[in-house]
Protein backbone atom coordinates (compact mmCIF):
# COMPACT_ATOMS: atom_id res chain seq x y z
CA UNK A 1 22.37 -3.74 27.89
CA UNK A 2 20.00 -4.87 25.05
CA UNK A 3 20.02 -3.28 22.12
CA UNK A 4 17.79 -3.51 19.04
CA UNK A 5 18.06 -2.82 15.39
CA UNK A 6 15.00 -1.99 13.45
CA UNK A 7 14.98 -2.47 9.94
CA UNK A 8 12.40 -0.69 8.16
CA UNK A 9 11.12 0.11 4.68
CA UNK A 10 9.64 3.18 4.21
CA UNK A 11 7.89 5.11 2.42
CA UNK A 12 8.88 7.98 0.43
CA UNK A 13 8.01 11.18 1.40
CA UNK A 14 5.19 9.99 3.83
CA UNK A 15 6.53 11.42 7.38
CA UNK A 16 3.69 10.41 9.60
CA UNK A 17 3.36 6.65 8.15
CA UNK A 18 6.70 6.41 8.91
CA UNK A 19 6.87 7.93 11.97
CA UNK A 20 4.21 5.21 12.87
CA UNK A 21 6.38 2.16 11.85
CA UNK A 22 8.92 3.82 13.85
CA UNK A 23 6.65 4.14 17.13
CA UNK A 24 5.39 0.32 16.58
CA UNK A 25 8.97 -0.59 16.47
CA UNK A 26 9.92 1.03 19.22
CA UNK A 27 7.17 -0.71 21.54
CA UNK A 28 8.17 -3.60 19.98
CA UNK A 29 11.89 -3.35 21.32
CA UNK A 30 10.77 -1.82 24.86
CA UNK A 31 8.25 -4.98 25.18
CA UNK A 32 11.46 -7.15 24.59
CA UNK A 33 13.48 -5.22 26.61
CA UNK A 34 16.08 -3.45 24.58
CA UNK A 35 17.57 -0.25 25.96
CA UNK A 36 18.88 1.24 23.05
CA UNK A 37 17.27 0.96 19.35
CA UNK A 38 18.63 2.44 16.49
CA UNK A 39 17.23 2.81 12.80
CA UNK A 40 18.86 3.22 9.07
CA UNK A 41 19.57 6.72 8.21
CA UNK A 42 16.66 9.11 6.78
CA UNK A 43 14.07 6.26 7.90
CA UNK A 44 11.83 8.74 8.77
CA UNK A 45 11.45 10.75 5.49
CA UNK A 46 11.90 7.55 3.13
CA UNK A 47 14.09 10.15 0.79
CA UNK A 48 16.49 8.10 -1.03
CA UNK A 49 20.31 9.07 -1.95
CA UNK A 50 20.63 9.96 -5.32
CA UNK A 51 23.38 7.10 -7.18
């Protein structure tokens, strides 16, 4: 099995450009083969935990 690991920086608050980077990312991985991908936690929403 090949998996992949996307690491992404995204943008806070801005759903559908991240959403995006996810999508590209995920093409990326399927065009290289990888089965599984995963991402960092609340990628998609960019919110940060507070410190």
């Amino acid at each position: 099995m090949i998996l992949a690991a996307a690491q992404t920086k995204p943008t806070q608050g801005n759903i559908d450009t991240n959403l995006q980077d996810h999508y590209r990312l995920i093409e990326m991985a399927v065009q290289n083969g990888a089965q599984l991908i995963t991402f960092p936690e609340i990628s998609i929403t960019g919110n940060e935990r507070e410190k």
